[in-house]
N, C-alpha and C. Protein backbone atom coordinates (compact mmCIF):
# COMPACT_ATOMS: atom_id res chain seq x y z
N UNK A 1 130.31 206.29 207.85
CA UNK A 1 131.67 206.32 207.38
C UNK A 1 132.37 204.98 207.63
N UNK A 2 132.20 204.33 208.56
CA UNK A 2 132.63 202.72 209.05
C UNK A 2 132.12 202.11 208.20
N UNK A 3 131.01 202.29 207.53
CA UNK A 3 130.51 201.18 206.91
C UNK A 3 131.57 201.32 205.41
N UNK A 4 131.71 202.65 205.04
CA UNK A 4 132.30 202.61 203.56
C UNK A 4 133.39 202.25 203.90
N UNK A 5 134.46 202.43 204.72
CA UNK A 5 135.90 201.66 205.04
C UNK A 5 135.84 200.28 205.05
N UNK A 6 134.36 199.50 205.68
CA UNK A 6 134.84 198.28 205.52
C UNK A 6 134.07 197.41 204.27
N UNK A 7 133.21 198.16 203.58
CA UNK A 7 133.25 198.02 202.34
C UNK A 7 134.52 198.02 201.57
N UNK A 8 135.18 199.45 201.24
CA UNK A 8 136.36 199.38 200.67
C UNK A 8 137.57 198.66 201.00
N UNK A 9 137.50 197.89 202.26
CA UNK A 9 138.43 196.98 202.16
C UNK A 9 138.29 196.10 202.20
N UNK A 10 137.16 195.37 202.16
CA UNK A 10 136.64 194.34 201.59
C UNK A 10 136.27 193.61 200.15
N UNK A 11 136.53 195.11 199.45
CA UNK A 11 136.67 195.00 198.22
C UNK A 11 137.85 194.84 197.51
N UNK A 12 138.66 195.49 198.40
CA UNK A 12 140.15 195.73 198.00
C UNK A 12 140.77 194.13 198.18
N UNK A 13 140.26 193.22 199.23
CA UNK A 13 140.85 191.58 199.56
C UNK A 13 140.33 191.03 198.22
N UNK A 14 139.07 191.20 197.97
CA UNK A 14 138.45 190.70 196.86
C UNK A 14 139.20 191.02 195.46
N UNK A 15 139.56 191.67 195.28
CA UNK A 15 139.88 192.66 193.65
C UNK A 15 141.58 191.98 193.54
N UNK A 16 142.11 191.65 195.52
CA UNK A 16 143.84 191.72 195.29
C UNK A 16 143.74 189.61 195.17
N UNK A 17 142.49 188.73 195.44
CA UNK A 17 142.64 187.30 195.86
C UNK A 17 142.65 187.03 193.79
N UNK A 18 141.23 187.72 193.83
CA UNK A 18 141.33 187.41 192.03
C UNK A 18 142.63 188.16 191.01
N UNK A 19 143.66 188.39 191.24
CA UNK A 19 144.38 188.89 190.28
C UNK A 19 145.51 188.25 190.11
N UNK A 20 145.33 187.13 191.59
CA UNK A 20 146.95 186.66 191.39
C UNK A 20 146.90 185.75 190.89
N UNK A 21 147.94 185.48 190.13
CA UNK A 21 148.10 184.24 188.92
C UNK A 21 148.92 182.86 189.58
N UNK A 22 148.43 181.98 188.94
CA UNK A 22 148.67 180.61 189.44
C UNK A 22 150.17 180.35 188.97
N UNK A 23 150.92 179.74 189.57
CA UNK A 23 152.68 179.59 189.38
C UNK A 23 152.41 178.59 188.11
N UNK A 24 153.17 178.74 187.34
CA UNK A 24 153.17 177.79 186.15
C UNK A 24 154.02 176.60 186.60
N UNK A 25 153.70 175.45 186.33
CA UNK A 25 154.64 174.30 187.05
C UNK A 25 155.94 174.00 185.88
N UNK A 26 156.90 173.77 186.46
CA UNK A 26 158.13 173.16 185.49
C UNK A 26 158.09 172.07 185.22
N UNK A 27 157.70 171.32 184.16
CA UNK A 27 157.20 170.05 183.30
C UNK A 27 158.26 169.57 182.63
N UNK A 28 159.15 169.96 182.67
CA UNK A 28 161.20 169.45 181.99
C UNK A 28 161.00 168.41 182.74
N UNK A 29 161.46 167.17 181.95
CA UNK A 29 162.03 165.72 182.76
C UNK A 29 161.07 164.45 181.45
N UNK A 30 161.22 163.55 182.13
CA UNK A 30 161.19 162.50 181.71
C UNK A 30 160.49 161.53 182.80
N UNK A 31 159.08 161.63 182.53
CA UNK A 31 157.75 160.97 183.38
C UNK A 31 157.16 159.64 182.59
N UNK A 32 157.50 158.77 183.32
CA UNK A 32 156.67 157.21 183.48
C UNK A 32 155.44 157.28 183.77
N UNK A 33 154.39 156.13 182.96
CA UNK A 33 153.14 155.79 183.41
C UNK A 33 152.41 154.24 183.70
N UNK A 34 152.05 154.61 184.29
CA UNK A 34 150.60 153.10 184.78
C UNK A 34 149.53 153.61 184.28
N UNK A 35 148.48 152.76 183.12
CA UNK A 35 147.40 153.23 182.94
C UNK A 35 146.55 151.95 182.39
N UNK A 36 145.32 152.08 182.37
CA UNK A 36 143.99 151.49 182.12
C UNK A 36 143.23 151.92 180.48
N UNK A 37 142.83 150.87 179.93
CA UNK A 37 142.88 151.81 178.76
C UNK A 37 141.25 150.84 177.95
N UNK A 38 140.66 152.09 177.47
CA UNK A 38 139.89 150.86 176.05
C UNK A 38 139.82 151.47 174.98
N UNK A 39 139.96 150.14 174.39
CA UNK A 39 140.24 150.17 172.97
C UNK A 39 139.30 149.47 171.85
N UNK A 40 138.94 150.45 170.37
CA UNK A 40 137.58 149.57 169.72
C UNK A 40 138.34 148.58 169.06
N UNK A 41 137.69 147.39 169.61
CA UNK A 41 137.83 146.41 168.83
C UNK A 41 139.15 145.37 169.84
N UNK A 42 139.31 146.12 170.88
CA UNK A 42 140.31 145.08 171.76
C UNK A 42 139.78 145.19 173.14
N UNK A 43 139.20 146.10 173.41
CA UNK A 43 138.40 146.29 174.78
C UNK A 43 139.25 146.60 175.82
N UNK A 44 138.78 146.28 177.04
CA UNK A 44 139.55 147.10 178.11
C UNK A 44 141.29 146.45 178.16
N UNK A 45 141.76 146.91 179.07
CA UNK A 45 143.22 147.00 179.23
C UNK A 45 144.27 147.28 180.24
N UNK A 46 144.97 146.96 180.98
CA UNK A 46 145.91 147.80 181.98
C UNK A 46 147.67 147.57 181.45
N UNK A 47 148.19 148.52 182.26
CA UNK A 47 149.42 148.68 182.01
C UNK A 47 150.04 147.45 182.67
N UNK A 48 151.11 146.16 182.06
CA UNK A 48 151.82 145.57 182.82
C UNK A 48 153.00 145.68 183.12
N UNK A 49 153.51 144.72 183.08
CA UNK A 49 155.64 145.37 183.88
C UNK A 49 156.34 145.06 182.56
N UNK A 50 155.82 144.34 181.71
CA UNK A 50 156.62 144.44 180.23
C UNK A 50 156.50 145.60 179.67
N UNK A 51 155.34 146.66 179.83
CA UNK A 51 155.26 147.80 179.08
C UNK A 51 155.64 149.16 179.40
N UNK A 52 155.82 150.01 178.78
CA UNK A 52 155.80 151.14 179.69
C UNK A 52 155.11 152.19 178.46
N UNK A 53 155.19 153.19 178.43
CA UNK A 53 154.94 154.79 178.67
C UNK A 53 155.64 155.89 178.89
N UNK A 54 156.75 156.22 177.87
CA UNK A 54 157.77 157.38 178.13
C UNK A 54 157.46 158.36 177.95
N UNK A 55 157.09 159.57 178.57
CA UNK A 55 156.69 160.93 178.69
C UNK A 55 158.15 161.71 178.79
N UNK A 56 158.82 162.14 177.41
CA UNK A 56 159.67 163.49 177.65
C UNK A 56 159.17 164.68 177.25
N UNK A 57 159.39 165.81 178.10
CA UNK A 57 159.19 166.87 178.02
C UNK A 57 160.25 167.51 178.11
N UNK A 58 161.05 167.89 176.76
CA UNK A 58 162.43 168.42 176.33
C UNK A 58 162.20 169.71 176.11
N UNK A 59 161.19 170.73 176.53
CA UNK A 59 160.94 172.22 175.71
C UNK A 59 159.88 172.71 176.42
N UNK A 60 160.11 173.56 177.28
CA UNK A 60 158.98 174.73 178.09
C UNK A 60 158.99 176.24 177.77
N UNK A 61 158.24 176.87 177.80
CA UNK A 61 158.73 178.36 177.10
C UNK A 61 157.16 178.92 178.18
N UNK A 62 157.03 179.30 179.15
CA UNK A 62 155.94 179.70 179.96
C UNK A 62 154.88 178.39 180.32
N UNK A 63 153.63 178.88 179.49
CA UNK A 63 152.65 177.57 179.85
C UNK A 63 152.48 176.75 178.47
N UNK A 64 153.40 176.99 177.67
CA UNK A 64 153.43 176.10 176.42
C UNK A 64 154.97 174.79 176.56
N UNK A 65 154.70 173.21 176.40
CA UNK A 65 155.85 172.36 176.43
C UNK A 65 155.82 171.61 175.24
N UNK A 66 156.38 170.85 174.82
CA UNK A 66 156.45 170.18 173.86
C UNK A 66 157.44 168.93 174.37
N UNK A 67 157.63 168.03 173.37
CA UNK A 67 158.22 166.93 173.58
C UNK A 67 157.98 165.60 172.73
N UNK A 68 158.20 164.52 173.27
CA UNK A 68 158.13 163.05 172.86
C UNK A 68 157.09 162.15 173.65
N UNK A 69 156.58 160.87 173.01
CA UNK A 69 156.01 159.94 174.08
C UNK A 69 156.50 158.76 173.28
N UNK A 70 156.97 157.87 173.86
CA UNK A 70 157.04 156.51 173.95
C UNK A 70 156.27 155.58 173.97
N UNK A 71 156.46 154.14 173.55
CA UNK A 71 155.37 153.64 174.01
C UNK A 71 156.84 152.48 173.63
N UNK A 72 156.82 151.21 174.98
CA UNK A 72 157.82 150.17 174.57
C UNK A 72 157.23 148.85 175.66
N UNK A 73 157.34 147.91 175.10
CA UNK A 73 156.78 146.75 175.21
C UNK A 73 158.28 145.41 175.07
N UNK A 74 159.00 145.28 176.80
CA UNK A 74 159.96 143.96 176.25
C UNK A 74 161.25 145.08 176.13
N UNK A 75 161.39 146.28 176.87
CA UNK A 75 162.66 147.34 176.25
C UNK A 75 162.53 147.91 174.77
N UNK A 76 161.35 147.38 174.11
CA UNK A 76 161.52 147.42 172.31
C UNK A 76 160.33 148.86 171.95
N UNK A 77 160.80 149.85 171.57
CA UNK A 77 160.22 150.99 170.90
C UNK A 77 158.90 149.93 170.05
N UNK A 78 157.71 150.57 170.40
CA UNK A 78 156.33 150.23 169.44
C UNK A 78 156.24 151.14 169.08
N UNK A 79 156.02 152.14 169.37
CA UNK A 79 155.81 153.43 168.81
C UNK A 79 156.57 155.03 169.32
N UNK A 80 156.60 156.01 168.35
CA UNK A 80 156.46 156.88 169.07
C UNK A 80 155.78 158.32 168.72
N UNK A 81 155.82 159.27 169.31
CA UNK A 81 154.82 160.36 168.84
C UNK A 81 155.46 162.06 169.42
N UNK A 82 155.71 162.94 168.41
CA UNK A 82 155.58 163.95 168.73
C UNK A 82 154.53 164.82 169.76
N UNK A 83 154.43 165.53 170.50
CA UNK A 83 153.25 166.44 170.96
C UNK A 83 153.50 168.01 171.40
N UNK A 84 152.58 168.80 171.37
CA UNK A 84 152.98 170.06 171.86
C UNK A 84 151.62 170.14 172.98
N UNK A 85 151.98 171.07 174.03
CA UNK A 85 150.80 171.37 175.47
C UNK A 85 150.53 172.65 175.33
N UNK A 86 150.10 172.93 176.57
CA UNK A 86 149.42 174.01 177.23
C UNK A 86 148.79 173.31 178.36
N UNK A 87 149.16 174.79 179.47
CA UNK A 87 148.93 174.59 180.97
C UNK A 87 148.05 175.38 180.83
N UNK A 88 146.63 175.11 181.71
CA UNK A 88 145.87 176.04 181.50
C UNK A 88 146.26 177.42 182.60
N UNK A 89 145.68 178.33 182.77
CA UNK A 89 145.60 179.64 183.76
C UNK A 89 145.50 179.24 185.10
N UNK A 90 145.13 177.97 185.39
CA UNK A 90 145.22 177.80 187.02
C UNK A 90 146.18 177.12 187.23
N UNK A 91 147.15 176.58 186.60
CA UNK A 91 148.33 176.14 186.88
C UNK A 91 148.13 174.59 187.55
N UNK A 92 147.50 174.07 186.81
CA UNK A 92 147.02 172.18 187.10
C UNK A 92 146.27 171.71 185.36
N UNK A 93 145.45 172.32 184.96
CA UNK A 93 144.74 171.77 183.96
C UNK A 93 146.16 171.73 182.32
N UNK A 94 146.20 170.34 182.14
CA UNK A 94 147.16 170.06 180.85
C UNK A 94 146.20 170.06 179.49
N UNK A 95 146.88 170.65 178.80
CA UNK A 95 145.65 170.18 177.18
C UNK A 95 147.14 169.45 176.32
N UNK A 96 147.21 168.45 175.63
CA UNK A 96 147.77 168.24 174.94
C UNK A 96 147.85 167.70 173.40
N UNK A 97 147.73 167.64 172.63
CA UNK A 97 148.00 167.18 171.37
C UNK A 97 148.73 166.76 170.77
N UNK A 98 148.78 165.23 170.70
CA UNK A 98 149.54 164.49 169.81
C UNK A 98 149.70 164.31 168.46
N UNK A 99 150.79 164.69 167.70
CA UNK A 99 151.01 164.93 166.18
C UNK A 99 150.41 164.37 165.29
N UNK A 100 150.69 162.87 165.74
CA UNK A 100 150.14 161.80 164.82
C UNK A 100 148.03 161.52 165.09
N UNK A 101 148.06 161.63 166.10
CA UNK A 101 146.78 161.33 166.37
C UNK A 101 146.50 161.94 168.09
N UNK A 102 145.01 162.03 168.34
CA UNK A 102 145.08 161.95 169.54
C UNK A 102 144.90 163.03 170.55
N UNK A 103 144.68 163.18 171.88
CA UNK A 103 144.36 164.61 172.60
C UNK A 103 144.69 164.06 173.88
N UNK A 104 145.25 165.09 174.67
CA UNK A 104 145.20 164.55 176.43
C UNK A 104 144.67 165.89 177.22
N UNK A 105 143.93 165.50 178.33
CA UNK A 105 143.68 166.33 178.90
C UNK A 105 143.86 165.61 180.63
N UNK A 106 144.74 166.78 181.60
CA UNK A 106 144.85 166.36 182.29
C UNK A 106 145.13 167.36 183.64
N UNK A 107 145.33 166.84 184.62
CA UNK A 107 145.64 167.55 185.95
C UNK A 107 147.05 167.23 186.59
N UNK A 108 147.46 168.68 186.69
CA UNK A 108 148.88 168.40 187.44
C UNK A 108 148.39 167.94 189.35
N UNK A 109 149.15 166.81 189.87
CA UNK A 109 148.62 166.17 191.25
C UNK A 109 149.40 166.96 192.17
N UNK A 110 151.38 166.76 191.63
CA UNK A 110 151.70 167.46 192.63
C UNK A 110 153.23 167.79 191.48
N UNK A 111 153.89 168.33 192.12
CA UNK A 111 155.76 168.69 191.18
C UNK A 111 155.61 167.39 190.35
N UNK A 112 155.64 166.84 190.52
CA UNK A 112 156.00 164.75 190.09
C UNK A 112 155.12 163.94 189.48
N UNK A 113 153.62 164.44 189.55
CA UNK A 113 152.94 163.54 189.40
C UNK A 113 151.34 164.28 188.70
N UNK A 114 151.28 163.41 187.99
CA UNK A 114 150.06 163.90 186.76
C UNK A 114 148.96 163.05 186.70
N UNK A 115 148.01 163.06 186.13
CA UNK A 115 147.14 162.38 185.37
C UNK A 115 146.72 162.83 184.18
N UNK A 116 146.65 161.99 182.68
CA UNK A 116 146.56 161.99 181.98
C UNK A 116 145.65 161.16 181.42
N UNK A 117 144.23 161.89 180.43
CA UNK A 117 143.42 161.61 179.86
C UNK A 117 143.05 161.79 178.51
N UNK A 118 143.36 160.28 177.48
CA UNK A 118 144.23 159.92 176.43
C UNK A 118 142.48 160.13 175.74
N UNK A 119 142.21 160.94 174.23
CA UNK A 119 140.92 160.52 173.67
C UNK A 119 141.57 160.67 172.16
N UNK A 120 141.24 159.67 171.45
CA UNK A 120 141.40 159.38 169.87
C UNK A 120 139.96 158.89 169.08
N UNK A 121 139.52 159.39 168.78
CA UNK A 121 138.27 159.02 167.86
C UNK A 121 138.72 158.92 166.56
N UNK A 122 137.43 157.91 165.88
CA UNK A 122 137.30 157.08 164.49
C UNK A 122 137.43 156.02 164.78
N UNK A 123 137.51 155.02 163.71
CA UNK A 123 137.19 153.57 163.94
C UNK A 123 138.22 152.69 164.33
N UNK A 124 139.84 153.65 164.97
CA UNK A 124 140.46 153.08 166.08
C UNK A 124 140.77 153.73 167.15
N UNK A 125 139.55 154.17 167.56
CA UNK A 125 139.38 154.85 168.71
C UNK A 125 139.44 154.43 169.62
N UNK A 126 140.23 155.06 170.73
CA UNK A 126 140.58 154.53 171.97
C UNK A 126 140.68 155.57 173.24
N UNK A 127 140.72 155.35 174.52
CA UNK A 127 140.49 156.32 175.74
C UNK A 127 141.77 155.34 176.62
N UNK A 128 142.07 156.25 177.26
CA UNK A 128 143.26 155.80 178.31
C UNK A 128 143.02 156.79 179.67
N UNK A 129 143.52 156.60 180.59
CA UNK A 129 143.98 157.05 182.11
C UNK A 129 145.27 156.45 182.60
N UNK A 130 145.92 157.71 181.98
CA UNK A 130 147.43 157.18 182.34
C UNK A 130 147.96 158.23 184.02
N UNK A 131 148.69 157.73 184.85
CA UNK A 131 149.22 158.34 186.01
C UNK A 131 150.61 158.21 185.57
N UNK A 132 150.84 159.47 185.51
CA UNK A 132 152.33 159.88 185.32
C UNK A 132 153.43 160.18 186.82
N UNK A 133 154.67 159.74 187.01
CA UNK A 133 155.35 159.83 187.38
C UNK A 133 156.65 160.80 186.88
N UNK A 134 157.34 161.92 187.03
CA UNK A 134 158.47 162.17 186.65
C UNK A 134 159.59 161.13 187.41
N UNK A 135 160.26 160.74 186.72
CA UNK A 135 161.99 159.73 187.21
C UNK A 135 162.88 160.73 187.00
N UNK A 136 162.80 161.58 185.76
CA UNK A 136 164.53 162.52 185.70
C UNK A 136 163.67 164.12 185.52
N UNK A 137 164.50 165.03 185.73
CA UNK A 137 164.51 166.09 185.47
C UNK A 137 165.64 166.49 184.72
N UNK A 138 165.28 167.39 183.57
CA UNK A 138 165.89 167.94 182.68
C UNK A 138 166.75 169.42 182.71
């Protein structure tokens, strides 16, 4: 009879560790990056102090965000790009998709701080490792 009690509650730790769900993180704000990058036909790359990397995330609705990215060189807009996410189920893994082109996949580090892994294929294909910072919250 001891043995089935501590079976059954050993099962019961087991059945109650797997059910609980990972906190979804709040991704609202406006996150800066430093990143390393290559590119076909320009080769490798790093982020300098003329450039930056604007990450807004204006729209959360559970584990789905959406938003803007930046890209400015000198204070001067080069580009910019729509995207929509997804957090995965453990509450760290990012998938993202950029409108115009493009995919990120990444890990939440901590409240503030990300990494982001930039992949674009075809014949201006390029890979990045960007480290995100949040500066504002929304």
């Amino acid at each position: 009879m001891k043995r089935i009690w501590c079976f059954a509650l050993l099962a019961m730790a087991l059945l109650a560790m797997g059910t609980s769900a990972a906190q979804v993180p709040d991704l609202l704000g406006i996150w800066t990056a430093k990143w390393s990058s290559y590119d076909n036909g320009m080769g490798f790359s790093n982020s300098t102090e003329n450039e930056s990397l604007i990450l807004s995330i204006s729209e959360q609705e559970e584990r789905i965000f959406a938003g803007n990215i930046t890209y400015e060189v000198d204070n001067q807009t080069k580009g910019s790009d729509g995207f929509a996410g997804a957090i995965g189920s453990d509450g760290k893994t990012l998938y993202i998709a950029e409108f115009d082109k493009g995919y990120c996949l990444g890990t939440m580090i901590s409240n503030d701080e990300m990494e982001l892994i930039y992949l674009a294929d075809g014949e201006n294909g390029s890979v990045a490792i960007d480290r995100l910072y949040r500066i504002e919250d929304l």
